[in-house]
N, C-alpha and C. Protein backbone atom coordinates (compact mmCIF):
# COMPACT_ATOMS: atom_id res chain seq x y z
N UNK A 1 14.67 -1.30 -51.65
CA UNK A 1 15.96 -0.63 -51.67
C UNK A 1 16.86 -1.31 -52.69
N UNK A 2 17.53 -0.33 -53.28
CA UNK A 2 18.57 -1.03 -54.47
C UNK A 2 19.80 -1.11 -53.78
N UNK A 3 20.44 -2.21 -54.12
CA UNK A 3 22.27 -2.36 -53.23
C UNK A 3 22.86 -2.99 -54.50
N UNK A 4 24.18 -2.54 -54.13
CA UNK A 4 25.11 -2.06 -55.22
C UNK A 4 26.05 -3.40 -54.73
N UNK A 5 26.68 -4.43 -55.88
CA UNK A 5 27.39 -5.17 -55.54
C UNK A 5 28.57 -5.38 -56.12
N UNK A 6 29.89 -4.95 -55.68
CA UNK A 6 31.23 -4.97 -56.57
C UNK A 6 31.75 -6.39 -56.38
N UNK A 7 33.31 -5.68 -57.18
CA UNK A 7 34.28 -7.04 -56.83
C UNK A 7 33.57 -8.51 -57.35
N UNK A 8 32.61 -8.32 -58.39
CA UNK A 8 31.98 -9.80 -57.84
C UNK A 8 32.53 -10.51 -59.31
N UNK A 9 32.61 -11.86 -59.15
CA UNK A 9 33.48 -12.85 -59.84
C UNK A 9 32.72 -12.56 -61.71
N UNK A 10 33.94 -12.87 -62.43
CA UNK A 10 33.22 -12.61 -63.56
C UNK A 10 32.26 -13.78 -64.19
N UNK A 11 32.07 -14.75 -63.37
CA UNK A 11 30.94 -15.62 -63.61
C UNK A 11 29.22 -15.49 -62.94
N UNK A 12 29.54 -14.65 -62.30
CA UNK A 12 28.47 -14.28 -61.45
C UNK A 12 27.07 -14.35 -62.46
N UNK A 13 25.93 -14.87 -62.30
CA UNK A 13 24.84 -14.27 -62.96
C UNK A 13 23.65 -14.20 -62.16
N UNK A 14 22.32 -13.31 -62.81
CA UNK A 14 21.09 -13.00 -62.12
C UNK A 14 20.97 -13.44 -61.16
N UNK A 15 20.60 -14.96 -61.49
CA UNK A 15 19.97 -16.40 -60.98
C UNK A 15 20.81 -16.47 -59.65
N UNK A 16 21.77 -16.64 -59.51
CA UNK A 16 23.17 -16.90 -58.48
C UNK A 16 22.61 -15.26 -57.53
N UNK A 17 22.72 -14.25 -57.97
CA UNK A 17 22.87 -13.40 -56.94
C UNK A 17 21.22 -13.17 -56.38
N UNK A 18 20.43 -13.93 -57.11
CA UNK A 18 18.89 -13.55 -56.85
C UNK A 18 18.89 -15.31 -55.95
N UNK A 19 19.69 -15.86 -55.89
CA UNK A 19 19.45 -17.06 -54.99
C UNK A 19 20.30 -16.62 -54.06
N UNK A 20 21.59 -15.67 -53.65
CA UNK A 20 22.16 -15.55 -52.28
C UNK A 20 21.46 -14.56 -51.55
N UNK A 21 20.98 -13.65 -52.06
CA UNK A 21 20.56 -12.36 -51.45
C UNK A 21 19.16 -12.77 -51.11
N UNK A 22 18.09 -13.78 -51.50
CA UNK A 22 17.26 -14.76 -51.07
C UNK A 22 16.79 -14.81 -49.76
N UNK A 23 17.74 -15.26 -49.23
CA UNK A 23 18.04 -15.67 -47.85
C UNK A 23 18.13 -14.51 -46.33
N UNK A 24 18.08 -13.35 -47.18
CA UNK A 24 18.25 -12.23 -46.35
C UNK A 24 16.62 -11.64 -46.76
N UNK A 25 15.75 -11.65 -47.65
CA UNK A 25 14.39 -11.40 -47.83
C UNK A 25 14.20 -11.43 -49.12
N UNK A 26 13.17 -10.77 -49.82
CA UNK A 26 12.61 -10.70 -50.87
C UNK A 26 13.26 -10.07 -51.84
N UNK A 27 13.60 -10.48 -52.89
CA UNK A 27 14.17 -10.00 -53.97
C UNK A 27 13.68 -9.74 -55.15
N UNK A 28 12.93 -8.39 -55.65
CA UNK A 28 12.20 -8.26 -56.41
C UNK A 28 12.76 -8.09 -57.90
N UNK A 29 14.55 -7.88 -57.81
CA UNK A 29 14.95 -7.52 -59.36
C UNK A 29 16.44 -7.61 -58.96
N UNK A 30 17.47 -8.31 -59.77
CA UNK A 30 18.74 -8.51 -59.79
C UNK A 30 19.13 -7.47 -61.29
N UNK A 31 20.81 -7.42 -61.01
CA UNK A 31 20.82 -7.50 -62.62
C UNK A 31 22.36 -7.65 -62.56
N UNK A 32 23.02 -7.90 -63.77
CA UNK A 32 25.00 -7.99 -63.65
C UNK A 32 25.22 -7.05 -64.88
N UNK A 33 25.87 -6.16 -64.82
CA UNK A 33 26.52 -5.36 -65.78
C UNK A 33 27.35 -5.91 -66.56
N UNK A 34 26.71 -5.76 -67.91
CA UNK A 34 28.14 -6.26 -69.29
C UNK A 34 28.44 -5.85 -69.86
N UNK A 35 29.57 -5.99 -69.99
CA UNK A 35 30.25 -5.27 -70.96
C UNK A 35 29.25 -5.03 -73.01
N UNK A 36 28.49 -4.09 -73.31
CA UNK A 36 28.24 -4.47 -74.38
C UNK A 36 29.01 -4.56 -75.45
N UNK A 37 30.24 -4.57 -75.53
CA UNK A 37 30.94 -4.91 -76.60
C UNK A 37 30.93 -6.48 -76.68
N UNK A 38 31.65 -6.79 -75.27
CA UNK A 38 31.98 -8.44 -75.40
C UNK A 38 30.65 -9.41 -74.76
N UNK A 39 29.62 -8.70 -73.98
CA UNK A 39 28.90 -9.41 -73.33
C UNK A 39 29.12 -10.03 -71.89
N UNK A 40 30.86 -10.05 -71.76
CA UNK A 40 31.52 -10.39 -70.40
C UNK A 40 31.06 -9.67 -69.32
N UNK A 41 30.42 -9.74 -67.92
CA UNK A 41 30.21 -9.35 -67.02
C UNK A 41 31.25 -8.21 -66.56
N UNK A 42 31.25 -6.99 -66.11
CA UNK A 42 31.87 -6.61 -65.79
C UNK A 42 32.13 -6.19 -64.15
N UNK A 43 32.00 -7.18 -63.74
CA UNK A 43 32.33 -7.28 -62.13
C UNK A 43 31.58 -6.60 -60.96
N UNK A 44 30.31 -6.02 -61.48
CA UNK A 44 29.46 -5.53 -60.63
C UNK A 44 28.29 -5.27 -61.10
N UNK A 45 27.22 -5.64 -60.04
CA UNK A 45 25.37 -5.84 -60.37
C UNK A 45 24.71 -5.29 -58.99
N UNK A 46 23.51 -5.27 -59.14
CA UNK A 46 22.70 -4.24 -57.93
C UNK A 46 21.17 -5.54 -57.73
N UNK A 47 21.21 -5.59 -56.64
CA UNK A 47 20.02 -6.32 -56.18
C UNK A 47 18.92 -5.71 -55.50
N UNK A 48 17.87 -5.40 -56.07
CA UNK A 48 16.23 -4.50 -55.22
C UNK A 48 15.44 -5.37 -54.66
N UNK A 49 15.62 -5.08 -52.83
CA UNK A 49 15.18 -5.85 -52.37
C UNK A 49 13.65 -5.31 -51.88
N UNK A 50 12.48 -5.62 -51.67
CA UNK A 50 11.32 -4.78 -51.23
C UNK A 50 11.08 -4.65 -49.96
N UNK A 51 12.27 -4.88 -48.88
CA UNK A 51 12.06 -4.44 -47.59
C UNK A 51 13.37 -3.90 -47.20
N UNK A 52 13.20 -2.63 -46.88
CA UNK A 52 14.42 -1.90 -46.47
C UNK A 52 15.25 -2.35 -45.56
N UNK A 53 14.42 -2.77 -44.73
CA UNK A 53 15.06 -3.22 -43.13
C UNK A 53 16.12 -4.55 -43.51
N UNK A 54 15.08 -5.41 -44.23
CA UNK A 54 15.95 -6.63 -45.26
C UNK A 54 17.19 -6.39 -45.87
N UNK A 55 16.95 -5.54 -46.42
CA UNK A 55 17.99 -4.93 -47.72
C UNK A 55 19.15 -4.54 -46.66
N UNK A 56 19.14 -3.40 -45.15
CA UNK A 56 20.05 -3.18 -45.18
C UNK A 56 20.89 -4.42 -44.24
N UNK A 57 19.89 -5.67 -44.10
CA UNK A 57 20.63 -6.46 -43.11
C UNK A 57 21.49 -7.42 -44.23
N UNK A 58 21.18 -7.58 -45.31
CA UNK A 58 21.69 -7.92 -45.86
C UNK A 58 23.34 -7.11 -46.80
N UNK A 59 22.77 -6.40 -46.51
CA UNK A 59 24.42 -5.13 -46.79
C UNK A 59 25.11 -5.37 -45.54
N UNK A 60 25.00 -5.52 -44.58
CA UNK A 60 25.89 -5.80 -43.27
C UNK A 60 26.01 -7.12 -43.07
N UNK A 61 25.54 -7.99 -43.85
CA UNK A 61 25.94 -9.63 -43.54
C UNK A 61 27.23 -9.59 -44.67
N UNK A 62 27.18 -9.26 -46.02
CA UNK A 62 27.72 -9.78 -47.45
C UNK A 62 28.91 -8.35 -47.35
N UNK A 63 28.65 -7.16 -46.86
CA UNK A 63 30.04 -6.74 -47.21
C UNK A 63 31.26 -6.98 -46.95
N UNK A 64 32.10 -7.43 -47.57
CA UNK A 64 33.53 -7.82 -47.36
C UNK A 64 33.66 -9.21 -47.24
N UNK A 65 32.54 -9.83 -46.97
CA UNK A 65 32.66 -11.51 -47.83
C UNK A 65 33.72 -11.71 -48.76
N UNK A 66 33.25 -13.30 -48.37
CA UNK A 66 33.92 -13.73 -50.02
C UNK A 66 32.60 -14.47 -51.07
N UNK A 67 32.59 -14.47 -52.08
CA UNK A 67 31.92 -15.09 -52.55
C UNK A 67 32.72 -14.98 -54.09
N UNK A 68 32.93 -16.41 -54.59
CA UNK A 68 33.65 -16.97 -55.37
C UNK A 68 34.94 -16.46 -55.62
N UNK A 69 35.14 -16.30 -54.16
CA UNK A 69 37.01 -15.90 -54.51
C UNK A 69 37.43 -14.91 -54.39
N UNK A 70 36.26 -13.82 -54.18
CA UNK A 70 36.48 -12.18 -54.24
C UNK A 70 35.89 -11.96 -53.14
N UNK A 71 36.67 -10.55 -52.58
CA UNK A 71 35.75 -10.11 -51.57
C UNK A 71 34.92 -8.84 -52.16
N UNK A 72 33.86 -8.95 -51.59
CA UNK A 72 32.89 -8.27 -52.16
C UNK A 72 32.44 -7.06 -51.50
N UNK A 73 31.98 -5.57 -52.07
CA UNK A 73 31.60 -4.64 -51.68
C UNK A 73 30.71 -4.24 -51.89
N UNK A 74 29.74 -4.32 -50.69
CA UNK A 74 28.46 -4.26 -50.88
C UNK A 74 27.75 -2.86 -50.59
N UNK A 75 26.99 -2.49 -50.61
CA UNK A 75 26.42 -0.89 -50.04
C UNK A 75 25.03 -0.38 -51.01
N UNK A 76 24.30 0.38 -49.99
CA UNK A 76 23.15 0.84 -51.05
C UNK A 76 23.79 1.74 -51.95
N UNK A 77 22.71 1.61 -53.10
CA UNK A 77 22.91 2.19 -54.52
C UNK A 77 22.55 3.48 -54.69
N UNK A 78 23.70 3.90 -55.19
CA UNK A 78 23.09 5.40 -55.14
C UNK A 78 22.86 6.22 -56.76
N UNK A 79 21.84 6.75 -56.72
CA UNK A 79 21.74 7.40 -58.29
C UNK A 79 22.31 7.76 -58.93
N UNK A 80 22.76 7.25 -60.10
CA UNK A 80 23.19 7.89 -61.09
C UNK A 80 23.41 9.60 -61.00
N UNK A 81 24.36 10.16 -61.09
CA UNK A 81 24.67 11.25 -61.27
C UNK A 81 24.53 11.76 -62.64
N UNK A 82 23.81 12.76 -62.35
CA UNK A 82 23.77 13.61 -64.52
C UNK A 82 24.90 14.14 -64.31
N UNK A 83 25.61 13.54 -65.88
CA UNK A 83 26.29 14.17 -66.41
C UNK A 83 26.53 15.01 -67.34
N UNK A 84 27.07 16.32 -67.55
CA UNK A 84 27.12 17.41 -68.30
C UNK A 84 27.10 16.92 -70.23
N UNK A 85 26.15 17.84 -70.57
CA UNK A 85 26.19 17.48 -71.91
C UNK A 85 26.88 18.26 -72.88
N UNK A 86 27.24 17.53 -73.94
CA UNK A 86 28.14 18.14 -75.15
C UNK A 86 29.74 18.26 -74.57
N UNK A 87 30.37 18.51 -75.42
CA UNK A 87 31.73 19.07 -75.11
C UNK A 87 32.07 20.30 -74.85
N UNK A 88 33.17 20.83 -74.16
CA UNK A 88 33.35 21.94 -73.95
C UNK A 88 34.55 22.60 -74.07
N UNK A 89 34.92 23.70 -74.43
CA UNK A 89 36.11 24.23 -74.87
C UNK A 89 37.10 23.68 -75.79
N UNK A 90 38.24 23.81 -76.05
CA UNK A 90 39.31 23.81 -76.41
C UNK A 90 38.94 24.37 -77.73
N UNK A 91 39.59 23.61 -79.28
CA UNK A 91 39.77 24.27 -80.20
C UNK A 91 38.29 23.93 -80.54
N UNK A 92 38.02 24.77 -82.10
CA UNK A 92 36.16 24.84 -82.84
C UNK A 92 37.21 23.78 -83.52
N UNK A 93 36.01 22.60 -83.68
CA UNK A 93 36.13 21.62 -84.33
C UNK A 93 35.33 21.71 -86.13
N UNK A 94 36.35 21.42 -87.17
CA UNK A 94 35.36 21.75 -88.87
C UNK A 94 36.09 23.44 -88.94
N UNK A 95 35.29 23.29 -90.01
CA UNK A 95 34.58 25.14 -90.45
C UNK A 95 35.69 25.26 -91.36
N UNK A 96 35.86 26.55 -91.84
CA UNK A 96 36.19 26.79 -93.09
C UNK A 96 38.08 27.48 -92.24
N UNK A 97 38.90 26.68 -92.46
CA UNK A 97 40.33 26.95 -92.38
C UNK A 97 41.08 28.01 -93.41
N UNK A 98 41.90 29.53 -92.94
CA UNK A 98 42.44 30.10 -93.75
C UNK A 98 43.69 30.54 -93.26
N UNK A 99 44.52 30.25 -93.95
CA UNK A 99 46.02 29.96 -93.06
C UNK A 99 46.85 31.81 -94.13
């Protein structure tokens, strides 16, 4: 199961959240979201744990914690939503202008 982790300190990394979530079972894949412009963490990462039952006892131990100062919001992860492609309406963008 994948769980979704907010609020979390902007020092947070892999290693750190793949050593707390540890302790609640098996942790097969961490990760921390960065910013790719600056590389700075941007305050939330998702931990896949390989036992569900694990995973969700660990979402009911850590939500609303603190961990480094923040309280944290924890919950399973939910898929990505598709989002609509191209733009839509307003004015035709280019083309040949005749006033």
């Amino acid at each position: 199961m994948n769980i979704y982790i907010g609020n979390l300190p902007y020092s947070t990394d892999e290693q750190g959240l793949k050593e707390w979530f540890s302790q609640y079972g098996e942790v097969t894949r961490t990760s921390v979201i960065t910013d790719r412009a600056t590389g700075r963490s941007r305050g939330f990462g998702f931990v896949e744990m390989a036992n569900d039952d694990e995973a969700l006892a660990a979402i009911e131990a850590t939500d609303g914690t603190e961990y480094g100062g923040r309280s944290l919001v924890v919950n399973e992860a939910k898929p990505r939503q598709e989002r609509p492609q191209g733009g839509g309406g307003g004015r035709p963008r280019g083309g040949d202008r005749r006033y």
